[in-house]
Protein backbone atom coordinates (compact mmCIF):
# COMPACT_ATOMS: atom_id res chain seq x y z
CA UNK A 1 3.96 -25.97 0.72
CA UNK A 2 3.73 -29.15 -1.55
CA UNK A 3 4.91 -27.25 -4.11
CA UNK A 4 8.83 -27.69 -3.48
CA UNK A 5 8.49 -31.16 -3.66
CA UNK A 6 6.78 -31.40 -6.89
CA UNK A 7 7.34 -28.66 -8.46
CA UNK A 8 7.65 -29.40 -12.45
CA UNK A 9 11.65 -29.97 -13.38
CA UNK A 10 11.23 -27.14 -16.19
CA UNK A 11 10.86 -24.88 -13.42
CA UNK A 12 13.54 -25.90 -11.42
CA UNK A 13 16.03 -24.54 -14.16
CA UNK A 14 17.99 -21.46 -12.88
CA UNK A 15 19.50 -18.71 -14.74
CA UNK A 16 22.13 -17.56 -16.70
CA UNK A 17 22.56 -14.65 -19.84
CA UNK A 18 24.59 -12.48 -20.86
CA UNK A 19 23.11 -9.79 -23.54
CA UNK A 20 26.08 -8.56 -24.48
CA UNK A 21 24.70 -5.77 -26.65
CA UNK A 22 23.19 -4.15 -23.46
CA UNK A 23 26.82 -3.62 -21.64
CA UNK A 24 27.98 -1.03 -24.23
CA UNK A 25 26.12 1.95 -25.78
CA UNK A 26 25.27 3.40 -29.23
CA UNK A 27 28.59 3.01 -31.80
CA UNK A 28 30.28 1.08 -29.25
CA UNK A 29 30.87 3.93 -26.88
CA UNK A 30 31.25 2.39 -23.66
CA UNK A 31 28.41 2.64 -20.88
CA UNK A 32 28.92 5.01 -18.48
CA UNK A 33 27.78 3.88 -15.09
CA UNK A 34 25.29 6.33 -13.14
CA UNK A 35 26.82 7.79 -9.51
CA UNK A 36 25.09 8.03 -6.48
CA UNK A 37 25.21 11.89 -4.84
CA UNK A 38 28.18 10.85 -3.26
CA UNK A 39 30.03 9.61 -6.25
CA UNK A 40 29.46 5.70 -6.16
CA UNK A 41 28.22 3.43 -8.97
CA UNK A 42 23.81 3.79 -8.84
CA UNK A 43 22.85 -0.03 -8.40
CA UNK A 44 19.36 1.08 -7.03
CA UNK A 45 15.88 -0.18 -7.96
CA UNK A 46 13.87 -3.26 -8.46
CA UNK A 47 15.53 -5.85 -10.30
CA UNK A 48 14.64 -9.30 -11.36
CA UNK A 49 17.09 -12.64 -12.26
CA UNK A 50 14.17 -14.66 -13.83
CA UNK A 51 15.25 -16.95 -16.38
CA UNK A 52 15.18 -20.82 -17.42
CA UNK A 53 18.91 -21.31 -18.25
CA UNK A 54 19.41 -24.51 -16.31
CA UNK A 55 22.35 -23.95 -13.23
CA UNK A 56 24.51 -27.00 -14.54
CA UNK A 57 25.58 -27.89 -18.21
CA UNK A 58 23.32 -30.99 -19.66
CA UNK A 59 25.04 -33.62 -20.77
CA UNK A 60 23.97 -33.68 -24.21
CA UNK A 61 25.59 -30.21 -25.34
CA UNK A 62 29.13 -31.16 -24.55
CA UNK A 63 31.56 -28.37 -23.91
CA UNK A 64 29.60 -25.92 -25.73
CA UNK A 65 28.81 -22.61 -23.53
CA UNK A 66 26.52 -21.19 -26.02
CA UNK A 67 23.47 -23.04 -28.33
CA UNK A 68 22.70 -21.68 -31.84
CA UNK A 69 19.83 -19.62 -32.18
CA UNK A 70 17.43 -22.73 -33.73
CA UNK A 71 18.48 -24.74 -30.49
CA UNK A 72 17.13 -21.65 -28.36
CA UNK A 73 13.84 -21.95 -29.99
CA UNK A 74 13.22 -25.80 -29.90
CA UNK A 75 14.50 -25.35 -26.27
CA UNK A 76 11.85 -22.80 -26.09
CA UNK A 77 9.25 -24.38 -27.42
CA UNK A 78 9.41 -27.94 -26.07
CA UNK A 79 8.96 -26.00 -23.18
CA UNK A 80 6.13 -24.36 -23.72
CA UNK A 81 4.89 -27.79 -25.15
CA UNK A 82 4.77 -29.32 -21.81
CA UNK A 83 3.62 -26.02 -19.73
CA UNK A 84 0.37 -26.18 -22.23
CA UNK A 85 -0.05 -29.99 -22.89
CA UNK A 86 -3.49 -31.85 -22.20
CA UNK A 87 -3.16 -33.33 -18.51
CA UNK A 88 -4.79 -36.57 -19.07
CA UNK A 89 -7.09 -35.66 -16.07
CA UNK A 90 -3.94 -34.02 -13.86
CA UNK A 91 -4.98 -30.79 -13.13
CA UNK A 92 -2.10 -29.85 -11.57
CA UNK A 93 -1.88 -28.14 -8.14
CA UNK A 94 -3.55 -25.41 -6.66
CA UNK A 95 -1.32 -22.14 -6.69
CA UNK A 96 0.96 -23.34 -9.86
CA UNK A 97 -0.27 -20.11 -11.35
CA UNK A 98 2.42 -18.28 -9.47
CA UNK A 99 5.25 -19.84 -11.12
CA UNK A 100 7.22 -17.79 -13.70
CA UNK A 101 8.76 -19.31 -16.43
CA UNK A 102 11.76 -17.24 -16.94
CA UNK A 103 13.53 -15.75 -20.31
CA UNK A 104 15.46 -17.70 -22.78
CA UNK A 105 18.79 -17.35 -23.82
CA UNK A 106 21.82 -18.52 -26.04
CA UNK A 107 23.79 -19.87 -22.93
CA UNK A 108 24.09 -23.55 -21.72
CA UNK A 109 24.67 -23.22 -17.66
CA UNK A 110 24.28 -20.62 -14.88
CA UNK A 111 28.10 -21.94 -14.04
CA UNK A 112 31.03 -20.89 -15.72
CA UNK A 113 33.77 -22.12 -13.53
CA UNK A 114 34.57 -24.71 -14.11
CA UNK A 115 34.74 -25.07 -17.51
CA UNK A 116 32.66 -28.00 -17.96
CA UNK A 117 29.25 -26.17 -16.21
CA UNK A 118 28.86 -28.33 -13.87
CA UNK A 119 29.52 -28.07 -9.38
CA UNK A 120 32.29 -29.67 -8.55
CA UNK A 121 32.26 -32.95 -6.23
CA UNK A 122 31.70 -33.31 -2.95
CA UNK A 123 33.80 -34.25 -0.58
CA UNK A 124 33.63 -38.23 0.67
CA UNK A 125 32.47 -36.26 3.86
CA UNK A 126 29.79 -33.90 2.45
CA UNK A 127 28.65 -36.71 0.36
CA UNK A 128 27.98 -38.92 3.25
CA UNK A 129 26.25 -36.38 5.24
CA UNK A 130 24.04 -35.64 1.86
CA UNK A 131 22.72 -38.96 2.04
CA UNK A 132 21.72 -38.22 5.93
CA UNK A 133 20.12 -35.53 5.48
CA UNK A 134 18.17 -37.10 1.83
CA UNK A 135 16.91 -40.05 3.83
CA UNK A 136 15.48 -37.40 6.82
CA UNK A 137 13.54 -35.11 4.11
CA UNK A 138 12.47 -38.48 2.49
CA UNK A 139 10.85 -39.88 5.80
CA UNK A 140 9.99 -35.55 6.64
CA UNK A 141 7.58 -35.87 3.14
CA UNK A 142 5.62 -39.38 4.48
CA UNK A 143 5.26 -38.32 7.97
CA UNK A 144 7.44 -36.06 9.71
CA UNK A 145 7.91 -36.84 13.41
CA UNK A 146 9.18 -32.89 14.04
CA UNK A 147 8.94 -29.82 12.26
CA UNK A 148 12.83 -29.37 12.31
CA UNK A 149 13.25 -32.53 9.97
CA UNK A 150 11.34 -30.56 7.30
CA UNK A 151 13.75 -27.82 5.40
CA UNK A 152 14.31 -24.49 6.02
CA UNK A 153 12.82 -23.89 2.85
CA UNK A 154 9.67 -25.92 3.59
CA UNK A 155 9.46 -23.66 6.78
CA UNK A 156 9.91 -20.79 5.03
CA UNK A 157 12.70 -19.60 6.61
CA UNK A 158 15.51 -18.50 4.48
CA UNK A 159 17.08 -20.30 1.21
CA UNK A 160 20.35 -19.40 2.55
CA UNK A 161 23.66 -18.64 0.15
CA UNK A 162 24.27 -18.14 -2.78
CA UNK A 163 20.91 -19.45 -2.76
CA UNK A 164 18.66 -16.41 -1.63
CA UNK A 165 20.03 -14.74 -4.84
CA UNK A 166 19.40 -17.71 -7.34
CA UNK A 167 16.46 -17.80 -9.94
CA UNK A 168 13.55 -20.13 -8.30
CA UNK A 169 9.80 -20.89 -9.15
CA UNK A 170 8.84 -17.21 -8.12
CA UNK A 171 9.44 -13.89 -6.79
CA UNK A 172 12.52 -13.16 -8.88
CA UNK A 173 12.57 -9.78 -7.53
CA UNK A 174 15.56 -7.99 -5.75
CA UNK A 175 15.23 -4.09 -4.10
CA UNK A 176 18.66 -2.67 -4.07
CA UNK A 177 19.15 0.82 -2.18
CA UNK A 178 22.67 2.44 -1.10
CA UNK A 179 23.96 5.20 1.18
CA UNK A 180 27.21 5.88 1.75
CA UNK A 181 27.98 3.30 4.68
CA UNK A 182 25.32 0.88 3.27
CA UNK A 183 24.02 -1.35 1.05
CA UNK A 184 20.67 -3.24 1.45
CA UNK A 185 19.24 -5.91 -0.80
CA UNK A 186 15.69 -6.77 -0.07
CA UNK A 187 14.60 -10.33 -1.32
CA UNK A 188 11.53 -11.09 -2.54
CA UNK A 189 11.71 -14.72 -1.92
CA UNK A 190 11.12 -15.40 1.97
CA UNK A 191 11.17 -11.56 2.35
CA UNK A 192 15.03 -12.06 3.20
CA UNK A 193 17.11 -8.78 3.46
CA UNK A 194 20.97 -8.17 3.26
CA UNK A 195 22.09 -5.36 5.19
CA UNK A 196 25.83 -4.84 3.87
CA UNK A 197 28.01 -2.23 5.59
CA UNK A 198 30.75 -0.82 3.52
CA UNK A 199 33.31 0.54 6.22
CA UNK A 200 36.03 -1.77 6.17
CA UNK A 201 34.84 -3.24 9.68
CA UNK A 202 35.70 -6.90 10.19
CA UNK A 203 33.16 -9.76 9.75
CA UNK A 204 32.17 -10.88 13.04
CA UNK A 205 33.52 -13.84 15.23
CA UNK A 206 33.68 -16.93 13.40
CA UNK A 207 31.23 -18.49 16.44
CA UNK A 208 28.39 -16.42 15.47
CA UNK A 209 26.26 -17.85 12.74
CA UNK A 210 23.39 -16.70 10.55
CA UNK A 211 21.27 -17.46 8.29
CA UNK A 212 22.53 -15.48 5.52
CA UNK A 213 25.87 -15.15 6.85
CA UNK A 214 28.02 -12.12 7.78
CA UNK A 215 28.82 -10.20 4.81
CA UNK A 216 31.15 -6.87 4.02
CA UNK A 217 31.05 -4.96 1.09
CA UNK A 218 33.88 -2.57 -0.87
CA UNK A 219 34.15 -1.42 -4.12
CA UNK A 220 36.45 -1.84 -6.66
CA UNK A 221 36.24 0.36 -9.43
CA UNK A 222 32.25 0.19 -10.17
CA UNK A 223 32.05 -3.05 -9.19
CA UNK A 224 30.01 -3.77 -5.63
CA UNK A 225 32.26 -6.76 -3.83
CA UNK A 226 30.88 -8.38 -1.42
CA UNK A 227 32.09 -11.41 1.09
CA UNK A 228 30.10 -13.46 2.95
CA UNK A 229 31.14 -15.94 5.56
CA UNK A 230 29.47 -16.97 9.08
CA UNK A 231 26.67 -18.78 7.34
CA UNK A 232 25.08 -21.51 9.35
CA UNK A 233 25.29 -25.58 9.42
CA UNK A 234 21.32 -25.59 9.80
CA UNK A 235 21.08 -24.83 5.62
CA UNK A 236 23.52 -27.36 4.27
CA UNK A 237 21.09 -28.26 1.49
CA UNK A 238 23.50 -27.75 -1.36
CA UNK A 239 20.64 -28.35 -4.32
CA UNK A 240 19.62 -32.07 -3.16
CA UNK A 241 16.29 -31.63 -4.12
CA UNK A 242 15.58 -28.37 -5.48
CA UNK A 243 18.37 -25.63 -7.11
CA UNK A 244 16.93 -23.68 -5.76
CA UNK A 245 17.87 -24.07 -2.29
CA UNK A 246 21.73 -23.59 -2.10
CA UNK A 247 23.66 -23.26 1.09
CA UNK A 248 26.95 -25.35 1.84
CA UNK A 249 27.21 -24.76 5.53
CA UNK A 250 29.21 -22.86 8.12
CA UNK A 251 32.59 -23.13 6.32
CA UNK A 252 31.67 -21.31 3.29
CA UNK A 253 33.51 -18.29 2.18
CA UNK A 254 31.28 -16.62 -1.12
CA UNK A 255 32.25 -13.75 -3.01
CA UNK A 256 29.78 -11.73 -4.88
CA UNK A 257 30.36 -9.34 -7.69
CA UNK A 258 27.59 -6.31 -8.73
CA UNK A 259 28.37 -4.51 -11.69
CA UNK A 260 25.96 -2.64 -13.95
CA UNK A 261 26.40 -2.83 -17.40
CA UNK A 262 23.97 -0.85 -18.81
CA UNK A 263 20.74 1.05 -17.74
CA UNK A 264 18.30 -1.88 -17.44
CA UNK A 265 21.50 -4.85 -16.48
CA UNK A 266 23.25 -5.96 -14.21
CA UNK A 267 26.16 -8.57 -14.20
CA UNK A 268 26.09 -10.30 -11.03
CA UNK A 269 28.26 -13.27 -10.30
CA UNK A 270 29.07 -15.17 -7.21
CA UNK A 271 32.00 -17.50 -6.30
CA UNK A 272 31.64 -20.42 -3.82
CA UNK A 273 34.39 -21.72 -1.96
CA UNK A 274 34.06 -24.72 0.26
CA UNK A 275 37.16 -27.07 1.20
CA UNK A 276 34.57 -28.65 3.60
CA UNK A 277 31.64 -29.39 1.17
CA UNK A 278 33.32 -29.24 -2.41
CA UNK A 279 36.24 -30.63 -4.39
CA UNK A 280 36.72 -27.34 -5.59
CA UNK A 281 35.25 -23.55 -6.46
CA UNK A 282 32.52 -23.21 -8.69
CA UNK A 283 31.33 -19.61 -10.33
CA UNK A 284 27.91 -18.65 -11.65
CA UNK A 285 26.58 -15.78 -13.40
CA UNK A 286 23.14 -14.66 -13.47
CA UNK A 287 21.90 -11.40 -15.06
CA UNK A 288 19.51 -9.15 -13.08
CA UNK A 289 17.20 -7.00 -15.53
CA UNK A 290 15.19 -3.51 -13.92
CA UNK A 291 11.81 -4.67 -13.37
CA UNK A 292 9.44 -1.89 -13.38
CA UNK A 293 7.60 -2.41 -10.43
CA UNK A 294 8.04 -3.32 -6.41
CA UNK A 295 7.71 -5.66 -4.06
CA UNK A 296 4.88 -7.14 -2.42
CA UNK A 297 4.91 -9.15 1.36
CA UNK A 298 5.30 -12.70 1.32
CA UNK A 299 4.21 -13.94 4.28
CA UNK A 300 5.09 -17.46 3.54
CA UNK A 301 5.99 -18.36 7.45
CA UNK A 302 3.51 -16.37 9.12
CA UNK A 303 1.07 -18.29 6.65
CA UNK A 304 2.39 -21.84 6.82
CA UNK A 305 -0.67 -23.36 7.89
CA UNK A 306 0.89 -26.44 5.93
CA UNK A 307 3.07 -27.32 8.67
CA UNK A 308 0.96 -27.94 11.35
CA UNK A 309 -1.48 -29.90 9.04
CA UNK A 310 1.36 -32.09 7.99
CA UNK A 311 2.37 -32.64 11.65
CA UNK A 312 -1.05 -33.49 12.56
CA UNK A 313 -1.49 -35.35 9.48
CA UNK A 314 1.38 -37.88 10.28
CA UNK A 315 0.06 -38.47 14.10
CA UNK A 316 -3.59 -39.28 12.86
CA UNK A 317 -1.90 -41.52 10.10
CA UNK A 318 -0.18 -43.26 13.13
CA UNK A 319 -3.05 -43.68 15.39
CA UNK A 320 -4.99 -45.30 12.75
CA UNK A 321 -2.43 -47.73 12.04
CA UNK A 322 -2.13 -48.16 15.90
CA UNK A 323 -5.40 -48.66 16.19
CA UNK A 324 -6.15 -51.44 13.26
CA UNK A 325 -7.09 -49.04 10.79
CA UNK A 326 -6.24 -48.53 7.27
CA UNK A 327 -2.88 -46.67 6.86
């Protein structure tokens, strides 16, 4: 469970490409997008959004939404410099041979809106309750007096939204299947799934709150639209530790956008838009390539002996101290 904590920054970067020679076919004819029986754009498979395009815009490349192709590969292979360096005696942690390092690519941010690459402010109020919630997970990782002071995340619960769709440490993978009422989107991470009708019902009463929200689907052209509201104040992590980990609250309307650009692509971008939690919208982009394979369990919660141990860890740190010992 250690691992969210300190987890490597290399593989905190998230994702974003675009390869725009996949989204048309041979002599520029334009990609025609498979149908279902029923006539609806095929988004079905396994698909995977691993990459190590980092979510916001560094500093260092300015404006520039693209790098040249010599920038790719020193990103590329500073980074494999420090995957492969001597330790100096650090050998790491135990299961850091899950991690997947992602694909490279020309592009600067997973953002794109706004302009700059970067998430917009927060609000003096979200900021304030940030620094709450920072200075509970700081005391949580020293000795958490409760289990619901740890994250969600740590719990293995849910990453929330847009944040159950973002590129992580592991488990990129995403099973899409349709019918004609339906679509479901099984996550790898957490095991989460999305079940999205597509009947024009209404989302739910605003009172009711889930983890991954309410969402509703249509489509518009061959592009899958879904929006998502109803999400839940207990993920309001909004990236303060990890990218990973992305959820803004109850208040948070996001709009997703599927559209497959060629056999083994596609384009999915979200928008997020939080008058509550952010100064403004922000847009990212991620690609999602077919991965030729499936999905295993990942019994992450069921498994957490962690948490317990923690707990119990913290109350015999306590008694010692209580009792003269060395803390």
């Amino acid at each position: 469970m250690t691992i969210r904590h300190i987890a490597p920054i290399a593989t905190c970067a998230l994702a974003l490409a675009f390869m725009v020679a996949g989204m048309t076919g041979l002599a520029g004819q334009q990609y025609e997008v498979p149908r279902t029986a029923w006539g609806d754009p095929d988004l079905q498979g396994v698909w995977n959004n691993n990459t190590v395009v980092p979510l916001q815009r560094p500093d260092q490349v300015g404006d520039r939404e693209t790098l040249s192709d010599e920038e790719v590969a020193a990103r590329r292979q500073a980074s494999s410099d420090a995957l492969f360096a001597e330790r100096e005696g650090d050998t790491g942690f135990y299961n850091e041979f899950w991690f997947e390092y992602g694909l490279d690519t020309n592009r600067t941010s997973l953002i794109t809106n706004p302009a700059d690459g970067k998430l917009p402010a927060l609000t003096p109020a979200a900021e304030q309750r940030a620094k709450e919630l920072m200075a509970v997970r700081m005391r949580s990782t020293q000795a958490p007096d409760h289990y619901l002071e740890m994250s969600a995340y740590d719990r293995c619960i849910s990453r929330g939204m847009p944040g159950a769709m973002m590129p992580g440490f592991y488990n990129h993978n995403y099973h899409i299947l349709q019918t004609e009422n339906y679509v479901a989107l099984v996550v790898e991470m957490i095991h989460d799934a999305r079940i999205i009708p597509l009947d024009g019902r209404n989302h739910a009463p605003s009172g009711i709150q889930q983890w991954l929200g309410d969402s509703r689907g249509r489509w518009e052209g061959d592009t899958l639209v879904v929006e998502t509201t109803n999400l839940t104040e207990k993920l309001d992590e909004r990236g303060l530790f990890i990218p990973t980990v992305f959820a803004s609250g109850a208040n948070q309307r996001l709009v997703e956008r599927f559209t497959r650009v060629s056999e083994d692509i596609i384009d999915y971008r979200f928008t997020v838009e939080d008058p509550t939690v952010f100064t403004g919208e922000w847009t990212a982009a991620i690609p999602f390539n077919r991965f030729d394979g499936t999905l295993f369990e990942y019994a992450c919660h069921e498994g957490n002996y962690a948490m317990p141990n923690m707990l119990a860890g913290a109350r015999a740190t306590e008694a010692a101290a209580a009792a003269g010992g060395v803390q």
